[in-house]
N, C-alpha and C. Protein backbone atom coordinates (compact mmCIF):
# COMPACT_ATOMS: atom_id res chain seq x y z
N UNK A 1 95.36 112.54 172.22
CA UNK A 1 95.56 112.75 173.65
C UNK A 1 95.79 111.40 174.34
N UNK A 2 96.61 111.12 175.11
CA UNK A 2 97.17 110.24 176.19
C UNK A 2 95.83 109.97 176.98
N UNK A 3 95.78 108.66 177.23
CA UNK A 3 94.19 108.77 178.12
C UNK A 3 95.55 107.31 179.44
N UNK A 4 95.54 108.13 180.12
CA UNK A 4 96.62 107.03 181.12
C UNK A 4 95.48 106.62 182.76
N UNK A 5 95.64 105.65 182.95
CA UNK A 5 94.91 104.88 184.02
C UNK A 5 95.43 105.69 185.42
N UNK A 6 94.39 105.45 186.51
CA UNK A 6 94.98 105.64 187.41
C UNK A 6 96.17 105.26 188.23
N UNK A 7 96.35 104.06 188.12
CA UNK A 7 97.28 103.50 188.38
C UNK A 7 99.07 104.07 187.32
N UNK A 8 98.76 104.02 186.15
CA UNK A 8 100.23 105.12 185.42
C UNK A 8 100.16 106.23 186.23
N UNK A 9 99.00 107.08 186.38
CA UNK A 9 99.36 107.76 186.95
C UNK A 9 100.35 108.42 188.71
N UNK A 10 99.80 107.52 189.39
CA UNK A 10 100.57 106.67 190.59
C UNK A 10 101.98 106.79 190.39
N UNK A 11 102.02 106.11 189.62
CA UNK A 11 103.58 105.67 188.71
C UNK A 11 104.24 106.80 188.19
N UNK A 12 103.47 107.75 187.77
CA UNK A 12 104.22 108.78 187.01
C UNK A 12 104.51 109.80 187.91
N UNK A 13 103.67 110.07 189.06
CA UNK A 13 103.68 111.01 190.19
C UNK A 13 103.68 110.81 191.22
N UNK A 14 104.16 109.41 191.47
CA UNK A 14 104.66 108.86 193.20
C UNK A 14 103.70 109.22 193.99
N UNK A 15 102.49 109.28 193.77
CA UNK A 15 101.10 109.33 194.59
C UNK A 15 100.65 108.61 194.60
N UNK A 16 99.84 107.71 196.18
CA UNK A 16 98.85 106.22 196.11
C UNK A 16 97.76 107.10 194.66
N UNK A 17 97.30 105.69 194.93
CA UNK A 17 95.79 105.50 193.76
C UNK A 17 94.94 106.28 194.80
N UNK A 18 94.89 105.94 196.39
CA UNK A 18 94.15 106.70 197.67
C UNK A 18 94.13 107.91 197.49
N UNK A 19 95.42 108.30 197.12
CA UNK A 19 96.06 109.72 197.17
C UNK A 19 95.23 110.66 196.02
N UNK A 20 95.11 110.06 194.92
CA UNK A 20 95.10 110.75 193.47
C UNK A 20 93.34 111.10 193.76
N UNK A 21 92.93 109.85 194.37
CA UNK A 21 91.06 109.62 194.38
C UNK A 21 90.60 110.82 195.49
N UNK A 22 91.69 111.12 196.36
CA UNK A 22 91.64 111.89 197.55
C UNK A 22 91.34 113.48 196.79
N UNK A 23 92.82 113.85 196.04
CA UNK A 23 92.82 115.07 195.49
C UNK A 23 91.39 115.05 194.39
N UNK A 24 91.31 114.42 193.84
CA UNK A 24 89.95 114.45 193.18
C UNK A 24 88.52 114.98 193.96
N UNK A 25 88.26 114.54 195.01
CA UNK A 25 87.46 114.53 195.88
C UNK A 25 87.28 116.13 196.46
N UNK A 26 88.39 115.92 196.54
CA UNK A 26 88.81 117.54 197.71
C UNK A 26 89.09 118.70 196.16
N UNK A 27 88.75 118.28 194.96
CA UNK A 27 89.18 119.16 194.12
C UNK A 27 90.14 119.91 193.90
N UNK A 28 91.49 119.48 193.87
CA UNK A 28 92.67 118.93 193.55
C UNK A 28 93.13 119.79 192.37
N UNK A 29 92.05 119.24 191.58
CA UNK A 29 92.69 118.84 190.04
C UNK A 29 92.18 120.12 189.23
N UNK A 30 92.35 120.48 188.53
CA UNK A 30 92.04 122.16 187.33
C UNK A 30 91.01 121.73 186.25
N UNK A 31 91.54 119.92 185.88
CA UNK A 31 90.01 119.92 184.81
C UNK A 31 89.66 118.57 185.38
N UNK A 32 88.47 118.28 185.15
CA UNK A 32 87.88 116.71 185.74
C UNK A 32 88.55 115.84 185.32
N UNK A 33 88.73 114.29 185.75
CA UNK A 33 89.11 113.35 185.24
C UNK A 33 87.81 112.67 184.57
N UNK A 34 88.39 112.46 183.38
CA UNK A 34 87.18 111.53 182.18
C UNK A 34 86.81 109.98 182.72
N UNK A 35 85.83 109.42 182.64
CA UNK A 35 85.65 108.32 183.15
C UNK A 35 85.38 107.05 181.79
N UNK A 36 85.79 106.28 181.63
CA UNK A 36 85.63 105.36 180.42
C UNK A 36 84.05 104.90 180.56
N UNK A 37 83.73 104.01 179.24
CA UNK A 37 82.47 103.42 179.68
C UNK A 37 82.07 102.38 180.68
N UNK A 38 83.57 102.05 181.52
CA UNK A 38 83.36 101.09 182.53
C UNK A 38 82.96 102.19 183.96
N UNK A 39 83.46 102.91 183.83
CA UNK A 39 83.63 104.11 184.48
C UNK A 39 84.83 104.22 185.39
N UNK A 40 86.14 103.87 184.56
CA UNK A 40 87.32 103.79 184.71
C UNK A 40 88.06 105.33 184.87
N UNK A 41 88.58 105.45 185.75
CA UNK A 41 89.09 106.99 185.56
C UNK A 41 90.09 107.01 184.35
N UNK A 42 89.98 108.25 183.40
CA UNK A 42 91.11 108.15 182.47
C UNK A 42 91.52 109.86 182.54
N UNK A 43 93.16 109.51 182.54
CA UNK A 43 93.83 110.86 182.82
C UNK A 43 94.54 111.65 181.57
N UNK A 44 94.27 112.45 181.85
CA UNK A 44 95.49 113.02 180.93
C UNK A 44 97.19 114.04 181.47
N UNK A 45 98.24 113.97 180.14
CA UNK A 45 99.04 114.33 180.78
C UNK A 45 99.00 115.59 181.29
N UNK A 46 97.95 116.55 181.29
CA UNK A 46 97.56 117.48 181.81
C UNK A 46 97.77 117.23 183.34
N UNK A 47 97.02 116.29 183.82
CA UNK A 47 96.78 115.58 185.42
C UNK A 47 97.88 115.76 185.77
N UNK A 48 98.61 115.15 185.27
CA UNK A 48 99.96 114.45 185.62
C UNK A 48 100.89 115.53 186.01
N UNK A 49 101.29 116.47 184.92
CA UNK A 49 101.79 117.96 184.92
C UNK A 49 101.28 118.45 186.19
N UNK A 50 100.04 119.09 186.55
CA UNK A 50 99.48 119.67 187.48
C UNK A 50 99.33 119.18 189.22
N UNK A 51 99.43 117.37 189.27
CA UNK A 51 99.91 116.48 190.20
C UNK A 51 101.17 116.94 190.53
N UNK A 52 102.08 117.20 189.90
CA UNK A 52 103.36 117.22 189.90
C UNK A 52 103.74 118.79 190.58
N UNK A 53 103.12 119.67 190.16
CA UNK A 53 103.00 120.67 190.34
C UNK A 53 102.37 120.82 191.94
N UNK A 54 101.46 120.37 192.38
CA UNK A 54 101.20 119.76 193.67
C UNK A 54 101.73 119.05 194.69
N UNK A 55 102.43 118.31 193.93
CA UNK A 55 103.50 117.26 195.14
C UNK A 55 104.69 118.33 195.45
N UNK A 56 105.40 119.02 194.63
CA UNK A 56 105.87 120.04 195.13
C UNK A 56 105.40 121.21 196.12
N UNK A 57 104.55 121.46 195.84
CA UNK A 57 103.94 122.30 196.87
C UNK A 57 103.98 121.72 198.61
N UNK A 58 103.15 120.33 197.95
CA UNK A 58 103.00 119.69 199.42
C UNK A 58 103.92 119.19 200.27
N UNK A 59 104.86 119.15 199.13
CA UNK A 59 106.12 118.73 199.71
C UNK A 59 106.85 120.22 200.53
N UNK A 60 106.72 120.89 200.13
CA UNK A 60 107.00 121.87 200.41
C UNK A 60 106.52 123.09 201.68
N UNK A 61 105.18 122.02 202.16
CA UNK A 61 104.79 122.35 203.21
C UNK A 61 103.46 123.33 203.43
N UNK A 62 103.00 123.18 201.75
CA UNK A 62 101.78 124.30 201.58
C UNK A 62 100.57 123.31 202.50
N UNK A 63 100.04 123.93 203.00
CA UNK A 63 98.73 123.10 203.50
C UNK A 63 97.41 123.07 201.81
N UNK A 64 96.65 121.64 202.37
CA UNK A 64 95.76 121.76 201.32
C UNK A 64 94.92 122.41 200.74
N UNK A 65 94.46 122.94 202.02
CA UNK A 65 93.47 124.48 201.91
C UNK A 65 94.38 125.52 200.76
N UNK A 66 95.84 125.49 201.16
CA UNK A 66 96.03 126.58 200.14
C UNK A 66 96.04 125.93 198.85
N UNK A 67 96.36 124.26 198.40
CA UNK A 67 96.74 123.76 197.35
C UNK A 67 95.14 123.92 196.70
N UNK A 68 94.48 123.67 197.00
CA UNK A 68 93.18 123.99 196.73
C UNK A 68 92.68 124.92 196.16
N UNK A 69 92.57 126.32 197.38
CA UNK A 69 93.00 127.71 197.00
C UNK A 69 93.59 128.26 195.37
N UNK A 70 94.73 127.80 195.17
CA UNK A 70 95.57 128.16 193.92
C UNK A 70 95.23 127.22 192.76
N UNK A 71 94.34 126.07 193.06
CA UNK A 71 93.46 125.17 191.98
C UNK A 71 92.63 125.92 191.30
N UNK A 72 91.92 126.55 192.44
CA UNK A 72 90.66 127.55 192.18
C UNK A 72 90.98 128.89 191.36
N UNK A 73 92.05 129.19 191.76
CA UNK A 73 92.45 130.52 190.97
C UNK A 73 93.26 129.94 189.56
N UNK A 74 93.94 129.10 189.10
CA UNK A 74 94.27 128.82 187.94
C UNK A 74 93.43 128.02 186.98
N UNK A 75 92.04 127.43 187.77
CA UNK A 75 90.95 127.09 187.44
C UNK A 75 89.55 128.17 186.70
N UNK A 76 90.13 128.97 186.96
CA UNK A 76 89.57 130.48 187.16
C UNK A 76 90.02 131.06 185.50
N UNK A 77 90.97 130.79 185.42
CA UNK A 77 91.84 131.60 184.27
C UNK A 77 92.26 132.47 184.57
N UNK A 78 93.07 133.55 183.33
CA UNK A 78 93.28 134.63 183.30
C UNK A 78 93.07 135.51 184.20
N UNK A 79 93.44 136.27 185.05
CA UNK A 79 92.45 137.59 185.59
C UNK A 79 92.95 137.91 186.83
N UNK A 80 93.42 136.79 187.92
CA UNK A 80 93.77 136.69 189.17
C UNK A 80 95.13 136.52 189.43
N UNK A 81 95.80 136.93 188.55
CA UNK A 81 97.21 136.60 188.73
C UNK A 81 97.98 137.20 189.96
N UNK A 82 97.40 138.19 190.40
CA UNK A 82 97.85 139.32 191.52
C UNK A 82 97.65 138.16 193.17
N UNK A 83 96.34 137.59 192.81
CA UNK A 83 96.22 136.18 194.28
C UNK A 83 97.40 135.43 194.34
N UNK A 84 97.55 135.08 192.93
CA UNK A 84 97.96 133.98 192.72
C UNK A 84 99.53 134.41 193.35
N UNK A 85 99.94 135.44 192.98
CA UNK A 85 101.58 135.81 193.00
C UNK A 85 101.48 136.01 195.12
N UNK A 86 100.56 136.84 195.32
CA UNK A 86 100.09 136.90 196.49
C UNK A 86 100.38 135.72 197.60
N UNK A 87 99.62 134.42 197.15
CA UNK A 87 99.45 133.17 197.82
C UNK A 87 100.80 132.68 197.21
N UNK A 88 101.85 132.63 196.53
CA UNK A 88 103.05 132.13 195.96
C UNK A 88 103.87 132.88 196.95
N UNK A 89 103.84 133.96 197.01
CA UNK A 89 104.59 135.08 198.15
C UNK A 89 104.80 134.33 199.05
N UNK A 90 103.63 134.48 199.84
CA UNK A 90 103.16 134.14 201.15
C UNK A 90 103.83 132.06 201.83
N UNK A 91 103.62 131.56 200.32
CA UNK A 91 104.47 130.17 200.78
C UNK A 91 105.78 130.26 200.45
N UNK A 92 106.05 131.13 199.50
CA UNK A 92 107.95 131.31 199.31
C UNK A 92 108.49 132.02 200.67
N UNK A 93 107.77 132.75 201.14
CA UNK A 93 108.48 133.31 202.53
C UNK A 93 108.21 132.15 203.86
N UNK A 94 107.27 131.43 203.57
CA UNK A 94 107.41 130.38 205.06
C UNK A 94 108.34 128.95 204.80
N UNK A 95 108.60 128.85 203.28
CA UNK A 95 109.91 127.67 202.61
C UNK A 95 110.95 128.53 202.83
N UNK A 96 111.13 130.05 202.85
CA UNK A 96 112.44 130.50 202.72
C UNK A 96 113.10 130.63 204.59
N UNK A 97 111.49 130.34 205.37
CA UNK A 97 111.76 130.50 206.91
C UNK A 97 112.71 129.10 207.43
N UNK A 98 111.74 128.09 206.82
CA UNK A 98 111.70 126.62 206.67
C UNK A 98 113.20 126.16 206.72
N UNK A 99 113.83 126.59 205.34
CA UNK A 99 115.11 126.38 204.74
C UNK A 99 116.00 126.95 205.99
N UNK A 100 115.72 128.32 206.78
CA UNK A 100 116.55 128.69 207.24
C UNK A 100 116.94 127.96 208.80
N UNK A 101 115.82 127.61 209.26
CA UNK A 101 115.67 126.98 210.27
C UNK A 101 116.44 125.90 209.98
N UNK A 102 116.30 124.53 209.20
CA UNK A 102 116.94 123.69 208.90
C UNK A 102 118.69 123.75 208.56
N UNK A 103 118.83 125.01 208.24
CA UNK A 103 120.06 125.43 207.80
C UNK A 103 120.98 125.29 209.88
N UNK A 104 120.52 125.99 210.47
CA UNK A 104 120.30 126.00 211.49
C UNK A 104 120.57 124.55 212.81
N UNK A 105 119.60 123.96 212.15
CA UNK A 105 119.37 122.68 212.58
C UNK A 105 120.73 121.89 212.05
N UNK A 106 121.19 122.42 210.50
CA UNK A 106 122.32 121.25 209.93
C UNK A 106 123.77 121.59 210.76
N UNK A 107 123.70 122.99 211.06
CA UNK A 107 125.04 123.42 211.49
C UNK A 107 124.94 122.50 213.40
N UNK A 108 123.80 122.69 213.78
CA UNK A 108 124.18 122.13 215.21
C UNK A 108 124.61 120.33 214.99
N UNK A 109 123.73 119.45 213.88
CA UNK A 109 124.14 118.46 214.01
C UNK A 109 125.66 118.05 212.96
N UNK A 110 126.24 118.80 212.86
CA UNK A 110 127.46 119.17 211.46
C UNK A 110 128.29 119.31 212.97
N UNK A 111 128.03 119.84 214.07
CA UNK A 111 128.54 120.26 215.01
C UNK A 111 129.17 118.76 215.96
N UNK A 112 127.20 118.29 215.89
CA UNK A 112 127.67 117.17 217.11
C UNK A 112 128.45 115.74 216.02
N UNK A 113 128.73 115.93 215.01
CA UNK A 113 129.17 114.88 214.05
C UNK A 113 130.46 114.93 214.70
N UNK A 114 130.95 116.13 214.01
CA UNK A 114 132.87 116.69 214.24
C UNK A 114 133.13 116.15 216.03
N UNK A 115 132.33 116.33 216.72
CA UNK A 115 132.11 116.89 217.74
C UNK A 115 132.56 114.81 218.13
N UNK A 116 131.64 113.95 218.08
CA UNK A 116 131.74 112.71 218.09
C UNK A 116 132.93 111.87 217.30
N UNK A 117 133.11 112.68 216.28
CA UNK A 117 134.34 111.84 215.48
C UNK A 117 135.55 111.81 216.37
N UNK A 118 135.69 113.29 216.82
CA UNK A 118 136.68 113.39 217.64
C UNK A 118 137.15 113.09 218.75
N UNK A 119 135.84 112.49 219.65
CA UNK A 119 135.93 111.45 220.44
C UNK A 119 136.42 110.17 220.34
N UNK A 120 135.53 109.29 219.12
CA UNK A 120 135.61 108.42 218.63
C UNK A 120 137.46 108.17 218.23
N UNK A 121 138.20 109.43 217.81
CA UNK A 121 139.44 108.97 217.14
C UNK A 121 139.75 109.49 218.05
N UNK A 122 140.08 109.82 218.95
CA UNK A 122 140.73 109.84 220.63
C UNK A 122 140.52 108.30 221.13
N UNK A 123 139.68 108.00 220.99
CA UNK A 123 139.17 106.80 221.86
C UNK A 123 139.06 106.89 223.52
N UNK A 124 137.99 108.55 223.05
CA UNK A 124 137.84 109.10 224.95
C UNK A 124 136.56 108.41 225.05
N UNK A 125 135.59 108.01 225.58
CA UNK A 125 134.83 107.66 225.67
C UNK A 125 134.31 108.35 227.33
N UNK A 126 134.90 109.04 227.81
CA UNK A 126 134.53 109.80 229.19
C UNK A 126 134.29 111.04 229.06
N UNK A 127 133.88 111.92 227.74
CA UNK A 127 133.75 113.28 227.58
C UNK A 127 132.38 113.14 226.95
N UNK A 128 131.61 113.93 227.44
CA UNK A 128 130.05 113.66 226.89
C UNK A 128 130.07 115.06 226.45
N UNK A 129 129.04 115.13 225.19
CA UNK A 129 128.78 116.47 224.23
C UNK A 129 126.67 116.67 224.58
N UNK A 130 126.33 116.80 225.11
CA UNK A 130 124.85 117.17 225.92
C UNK A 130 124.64 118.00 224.96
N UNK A 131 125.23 119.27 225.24
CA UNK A 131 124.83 120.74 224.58
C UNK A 131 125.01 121.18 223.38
N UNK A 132 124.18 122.54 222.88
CA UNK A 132 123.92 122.80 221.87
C UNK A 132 125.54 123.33 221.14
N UNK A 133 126.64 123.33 222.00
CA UNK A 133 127.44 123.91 221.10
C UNK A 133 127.63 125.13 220.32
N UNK A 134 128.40 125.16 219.82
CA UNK A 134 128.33 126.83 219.12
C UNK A 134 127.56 126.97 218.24
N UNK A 135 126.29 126.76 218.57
CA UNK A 135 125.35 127.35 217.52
C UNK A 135 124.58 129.20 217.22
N UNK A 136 125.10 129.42 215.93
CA UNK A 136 124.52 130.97 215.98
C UNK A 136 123.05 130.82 215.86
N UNK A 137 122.06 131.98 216.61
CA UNK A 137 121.05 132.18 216.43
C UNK A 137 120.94 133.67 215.83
């Protein structure tokens, strides 16, 4: 087994050392981190996998309470898979809200781009674009 420092780990999952000591704390993680005889944290690529698995989430806009939440249930084992798909639901429909909104957001500024170029290659500089433009809601 891989026994990797906190710091590789950092490295391997674009998380501070703050960050990693944080999720630890707040119980984060599915199995403990091992401590050397200095009492060095030592990880495995287990961590790392499951970090990773987390930064997505968070990235993604899950709050910690739920990252937590779904620690506890795959911490759990076997048995709860019905939460688990449940609480996966429940954040795939507020990323799929997320996405749409932004989708949204790209067409109005896709709008004021065209919208400025075409000024710009006129060389009007007396027509101002304020408004939202043809944006569908």
């Amino acid at each position: 087994m891989t026994e990797l420092s906190i710091g590789d780990v950092a490295l391997r999952t674009g998380l501070s050392v703050h960050t990693l000591r944080f999720y630890e704390r707040e119980g984060i993680l599915t199995t403990p981190v091992r401590r050397n005889s200095g009492g060095r944290r030592l990880y495995g690529q287990e961590h790392v996998d499951w970090l990773t698995v987390c930064t997505f989430l968070r990235a993604s806009g899950m709050p910690l309470p739920e990252i937590r939440r779904y620690t506890e249930l795959v911490r759990e084992g076997m048995g709860n898979e019905s939460e688990r798909l449940e609480l996966m639901r429940r954040h795939q429909k507020l990323v799929g809200e997320r996405i749409a909104r932004l989708g949204e957001c790209m067409d109005l500024i896709s709008h004021k781009v065209r919208v400025y170029e075409d000024i710009v290659a006129a060389g009007d500089p007396g027509h101002e674009c304020v408004g939202p433009g043809p944006v569908q809601r």
